[in-house]
N, C-alpha and C. Protein backbone atom coordinates (compact mmCIF):
# COMPACT_ATOMS: atom_id res chain seq x y z
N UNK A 1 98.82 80.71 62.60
CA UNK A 1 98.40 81.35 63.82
C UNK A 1 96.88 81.20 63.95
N UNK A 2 96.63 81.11 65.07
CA UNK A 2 95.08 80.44 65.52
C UNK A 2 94.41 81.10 66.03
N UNK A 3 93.35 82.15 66.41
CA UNK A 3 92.94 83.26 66.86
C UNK A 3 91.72 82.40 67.67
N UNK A 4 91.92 82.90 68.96
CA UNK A 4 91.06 82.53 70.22
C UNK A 4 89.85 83.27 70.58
N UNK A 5 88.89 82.65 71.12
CA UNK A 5 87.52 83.99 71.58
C UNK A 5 88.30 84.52 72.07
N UNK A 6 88.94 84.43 73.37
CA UNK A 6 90.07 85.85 73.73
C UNK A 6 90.46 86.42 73.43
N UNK A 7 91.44 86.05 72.10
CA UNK A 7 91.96 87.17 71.35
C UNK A 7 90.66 88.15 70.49
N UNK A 8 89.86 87.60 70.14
CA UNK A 8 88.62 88.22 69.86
C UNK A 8 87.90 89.46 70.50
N UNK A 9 87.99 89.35 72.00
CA UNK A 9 87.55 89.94 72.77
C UNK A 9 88.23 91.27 72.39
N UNK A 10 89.83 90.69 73.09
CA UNK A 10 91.32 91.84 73.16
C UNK A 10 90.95 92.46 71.86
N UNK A 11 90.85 92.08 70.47
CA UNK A 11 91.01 93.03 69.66
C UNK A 11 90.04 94.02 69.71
N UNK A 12 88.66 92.75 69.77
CA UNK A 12 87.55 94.14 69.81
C UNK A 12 87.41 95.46 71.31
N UNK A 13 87.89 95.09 71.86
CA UNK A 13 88.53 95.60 73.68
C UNK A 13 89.21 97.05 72.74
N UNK A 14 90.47 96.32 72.31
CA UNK A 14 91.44 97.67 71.56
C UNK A 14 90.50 98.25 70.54
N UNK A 15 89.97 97.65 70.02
CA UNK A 15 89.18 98.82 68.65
C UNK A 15 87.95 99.51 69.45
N UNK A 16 87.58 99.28 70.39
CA UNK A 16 86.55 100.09 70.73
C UNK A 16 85.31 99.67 70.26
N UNK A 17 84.96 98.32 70.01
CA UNK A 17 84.31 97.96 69.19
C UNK A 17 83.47 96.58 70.36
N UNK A 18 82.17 96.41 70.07
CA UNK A 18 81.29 95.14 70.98
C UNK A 18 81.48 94.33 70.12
N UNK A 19 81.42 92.96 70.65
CA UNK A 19 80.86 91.96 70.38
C UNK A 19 80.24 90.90 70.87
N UNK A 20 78.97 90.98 70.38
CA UNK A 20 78.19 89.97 71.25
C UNK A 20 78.55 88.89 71.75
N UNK A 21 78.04 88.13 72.61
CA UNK A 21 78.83 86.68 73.11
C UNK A 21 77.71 85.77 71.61
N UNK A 22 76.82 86.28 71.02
CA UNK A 22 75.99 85.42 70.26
C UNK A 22 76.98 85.21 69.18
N UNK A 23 77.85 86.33 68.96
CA UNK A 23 78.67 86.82 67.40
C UNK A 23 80.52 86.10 67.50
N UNK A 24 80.07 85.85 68.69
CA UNK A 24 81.67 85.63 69.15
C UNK A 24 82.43 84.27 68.04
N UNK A 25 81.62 83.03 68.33
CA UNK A 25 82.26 82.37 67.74
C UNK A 25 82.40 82.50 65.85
N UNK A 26 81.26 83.09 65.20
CA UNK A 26 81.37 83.42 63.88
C UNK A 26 82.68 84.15 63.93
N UNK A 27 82.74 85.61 64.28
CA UNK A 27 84.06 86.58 64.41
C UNK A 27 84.71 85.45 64.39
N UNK A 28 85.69 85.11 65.54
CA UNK A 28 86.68 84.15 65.26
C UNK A 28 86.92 83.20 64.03
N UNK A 29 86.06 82.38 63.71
CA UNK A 29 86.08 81.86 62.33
C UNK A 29 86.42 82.52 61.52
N UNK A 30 85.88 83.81 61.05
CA UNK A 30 86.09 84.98 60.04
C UNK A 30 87.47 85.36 60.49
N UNK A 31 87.88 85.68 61.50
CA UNK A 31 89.66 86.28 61.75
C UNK A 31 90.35 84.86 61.28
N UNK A 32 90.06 83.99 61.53
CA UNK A 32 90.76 82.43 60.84
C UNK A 32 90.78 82.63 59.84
N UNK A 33 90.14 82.81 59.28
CA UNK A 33 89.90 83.05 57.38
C UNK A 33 90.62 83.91 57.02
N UNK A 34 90.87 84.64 57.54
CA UNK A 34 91.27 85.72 56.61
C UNK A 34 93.04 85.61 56.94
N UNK A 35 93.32 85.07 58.44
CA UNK A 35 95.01 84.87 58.78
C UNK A 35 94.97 83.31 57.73
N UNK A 36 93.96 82.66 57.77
CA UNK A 36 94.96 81.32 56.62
C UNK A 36 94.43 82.01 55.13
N UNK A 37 93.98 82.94 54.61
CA UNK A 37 94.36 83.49 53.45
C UNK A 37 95.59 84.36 53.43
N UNK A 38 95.72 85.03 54.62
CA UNK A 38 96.96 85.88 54.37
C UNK A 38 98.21 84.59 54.30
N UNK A 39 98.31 83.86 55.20
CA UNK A 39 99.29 82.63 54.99
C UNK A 39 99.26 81.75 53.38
N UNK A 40 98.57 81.82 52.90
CA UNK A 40 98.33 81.65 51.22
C UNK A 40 99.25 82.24 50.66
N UNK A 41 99.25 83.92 50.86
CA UNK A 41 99.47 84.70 50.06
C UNK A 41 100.86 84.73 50.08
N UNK A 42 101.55 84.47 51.88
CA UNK A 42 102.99 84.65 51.66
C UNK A 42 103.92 83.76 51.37
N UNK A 43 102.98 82.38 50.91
CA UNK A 43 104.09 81.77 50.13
C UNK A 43 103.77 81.69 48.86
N UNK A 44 103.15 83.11 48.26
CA UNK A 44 103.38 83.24 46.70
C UNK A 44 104.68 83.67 46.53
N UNK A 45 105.31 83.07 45.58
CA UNK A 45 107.25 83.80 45.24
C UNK A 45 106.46 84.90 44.54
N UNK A 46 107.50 85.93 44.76
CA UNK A 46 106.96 87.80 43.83
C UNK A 46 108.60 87.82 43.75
N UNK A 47 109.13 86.93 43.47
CA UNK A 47 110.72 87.58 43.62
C UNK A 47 110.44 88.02 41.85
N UNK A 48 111.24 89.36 42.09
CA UNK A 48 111.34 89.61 40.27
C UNK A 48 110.34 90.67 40.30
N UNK A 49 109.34 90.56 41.12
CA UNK A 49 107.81 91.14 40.51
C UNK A 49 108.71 92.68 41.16
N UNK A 50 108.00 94.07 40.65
CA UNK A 50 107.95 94.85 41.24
C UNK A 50 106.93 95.79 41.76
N UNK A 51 106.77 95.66 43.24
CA UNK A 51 105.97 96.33 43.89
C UNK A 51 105.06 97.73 43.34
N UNK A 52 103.74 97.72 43.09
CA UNK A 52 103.07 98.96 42.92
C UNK A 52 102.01 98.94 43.42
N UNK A 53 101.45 100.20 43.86
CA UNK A 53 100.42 100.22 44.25
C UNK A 53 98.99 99.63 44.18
N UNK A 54 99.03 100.00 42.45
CA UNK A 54 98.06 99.23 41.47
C UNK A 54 97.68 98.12 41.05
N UNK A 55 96.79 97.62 41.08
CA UNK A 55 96.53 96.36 40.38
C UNK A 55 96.65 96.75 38.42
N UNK A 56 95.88 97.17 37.94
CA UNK A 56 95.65 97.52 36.77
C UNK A 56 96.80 98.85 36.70
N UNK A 57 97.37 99.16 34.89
CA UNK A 57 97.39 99.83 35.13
C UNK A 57 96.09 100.98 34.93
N UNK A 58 97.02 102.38 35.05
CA UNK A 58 96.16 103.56 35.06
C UNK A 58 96.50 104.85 34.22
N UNK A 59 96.10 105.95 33.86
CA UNK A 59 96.15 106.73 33.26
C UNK A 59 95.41 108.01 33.59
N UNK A 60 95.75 109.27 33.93
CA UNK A 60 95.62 110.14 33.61
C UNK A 60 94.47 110.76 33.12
N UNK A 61 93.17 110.58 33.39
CA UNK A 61 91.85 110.24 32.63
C UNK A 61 90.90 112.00 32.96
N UNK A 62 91.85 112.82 33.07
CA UNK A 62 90.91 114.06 33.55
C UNK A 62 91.04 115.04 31.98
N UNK A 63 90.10 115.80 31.95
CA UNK A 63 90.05 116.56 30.87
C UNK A 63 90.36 118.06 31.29
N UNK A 64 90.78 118.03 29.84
CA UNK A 64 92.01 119.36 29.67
C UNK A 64 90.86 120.89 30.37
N UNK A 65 91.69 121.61 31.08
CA UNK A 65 91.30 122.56 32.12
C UNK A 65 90.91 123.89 30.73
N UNK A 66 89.63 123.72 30.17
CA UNK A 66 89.34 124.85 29.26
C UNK A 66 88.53 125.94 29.52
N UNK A 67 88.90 126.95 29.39
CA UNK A 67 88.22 128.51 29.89
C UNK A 67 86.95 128.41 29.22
N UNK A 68 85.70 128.48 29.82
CA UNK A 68 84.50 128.72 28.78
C UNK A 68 83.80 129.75 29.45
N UNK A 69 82.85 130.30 28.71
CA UNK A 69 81.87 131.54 29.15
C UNK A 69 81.15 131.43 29.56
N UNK A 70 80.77 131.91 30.92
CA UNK A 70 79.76 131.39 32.10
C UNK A 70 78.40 132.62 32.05
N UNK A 71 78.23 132.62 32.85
CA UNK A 71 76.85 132.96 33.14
C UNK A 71 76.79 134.66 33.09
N UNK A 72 76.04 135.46 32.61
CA UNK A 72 76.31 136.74 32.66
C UNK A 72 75.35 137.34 34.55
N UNK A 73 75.67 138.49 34.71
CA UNK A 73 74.84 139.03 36.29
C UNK A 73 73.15 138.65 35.90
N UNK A 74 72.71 139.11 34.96
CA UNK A 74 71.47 139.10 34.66
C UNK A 74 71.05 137.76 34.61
N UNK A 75 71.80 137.21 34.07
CA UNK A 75 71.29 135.71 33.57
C UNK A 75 71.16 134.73 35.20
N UNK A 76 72.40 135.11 35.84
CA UNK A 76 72.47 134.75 37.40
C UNK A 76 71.22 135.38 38.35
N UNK A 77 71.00 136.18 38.17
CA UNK A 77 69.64 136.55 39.08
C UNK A 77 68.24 136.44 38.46
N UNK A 78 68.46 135.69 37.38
CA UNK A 78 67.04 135.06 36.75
C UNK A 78 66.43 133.62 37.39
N UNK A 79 67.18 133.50 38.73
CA UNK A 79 67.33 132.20 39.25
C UNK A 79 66.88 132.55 40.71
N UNK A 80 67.28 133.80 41.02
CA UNK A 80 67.05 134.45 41.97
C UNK A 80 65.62 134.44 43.08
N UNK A 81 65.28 133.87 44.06
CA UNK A 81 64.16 133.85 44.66
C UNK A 81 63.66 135.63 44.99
N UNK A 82 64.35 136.21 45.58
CA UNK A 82 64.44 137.64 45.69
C UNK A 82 66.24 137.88 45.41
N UNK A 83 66.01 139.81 44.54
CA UNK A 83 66.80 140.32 44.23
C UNK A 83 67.10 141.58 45.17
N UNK A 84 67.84 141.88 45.99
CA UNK A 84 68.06 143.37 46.66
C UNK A 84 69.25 143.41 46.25
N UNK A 85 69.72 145.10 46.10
CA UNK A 85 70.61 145.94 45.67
C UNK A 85 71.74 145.23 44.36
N UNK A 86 70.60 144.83 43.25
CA UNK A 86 71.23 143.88 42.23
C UNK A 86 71.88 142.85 42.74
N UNK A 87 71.59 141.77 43.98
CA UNK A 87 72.06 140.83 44.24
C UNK A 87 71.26 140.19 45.10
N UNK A 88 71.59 138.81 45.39
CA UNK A 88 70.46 137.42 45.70
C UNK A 88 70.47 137.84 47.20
N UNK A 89 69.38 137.94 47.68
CA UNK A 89 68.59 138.29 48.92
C UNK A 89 68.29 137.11 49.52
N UNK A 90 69.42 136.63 50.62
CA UNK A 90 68.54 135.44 51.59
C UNK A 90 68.46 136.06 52.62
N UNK A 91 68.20 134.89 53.45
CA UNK A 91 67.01 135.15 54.73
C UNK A 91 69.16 135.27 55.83
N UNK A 92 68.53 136.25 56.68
CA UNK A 92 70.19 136.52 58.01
C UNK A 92 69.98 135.44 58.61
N UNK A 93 71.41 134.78 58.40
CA UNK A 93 71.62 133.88 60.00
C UNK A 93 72.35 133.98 60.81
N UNK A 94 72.89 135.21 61.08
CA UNK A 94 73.72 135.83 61.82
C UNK A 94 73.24 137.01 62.70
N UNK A 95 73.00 136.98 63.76
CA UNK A 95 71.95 138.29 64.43
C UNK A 95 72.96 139.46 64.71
């Protein structure tokens, strides 16, 4: 399949998207490229293969959810720019 400045236009028309008349003929070249790579691809045989998402696989790579001891009140308002009624004092943005 052969992609035309027209069709160029139409797609960029549907995407909402400009394209210069300077850019026009590059675009097209580039949509060529990429429909005779996809035509590459579909006469690779995958019969047998089974479909996944992944290229590589993957694993599970997050660390174990452990309770630790955080910050005490005091230690939290040692950080504090101003303190009112034992707690962090910002500026109202709500009138």
């Amino acid at each position: 399949m052969k992609v035309t400045a027209q069709d160029v236009k139409y797609i960029a028309q549907l995407s909402r998207l400009i394209v210069p008349e300077a850019d026009l003929e590059k675009s097209t070249e580039e949509f060529n490229q990429i429909l005779n790579y996809a035509d590459i691809l579909q006469k690779i045989d995958t019969t047998g293969i089974e479909p996944t998402p992944y290229v590589l696989p993957i694993s599970n790579a997050l660390r174990k959810d452990v309770a630790k001891e955080g910050v005490t009140h005091e230690e939290a308002l040692l950080n504090a720019p101003e303190v009112y009624n034992d707690g962090f004092k910002v500026p109202r943005v709500i009138e």
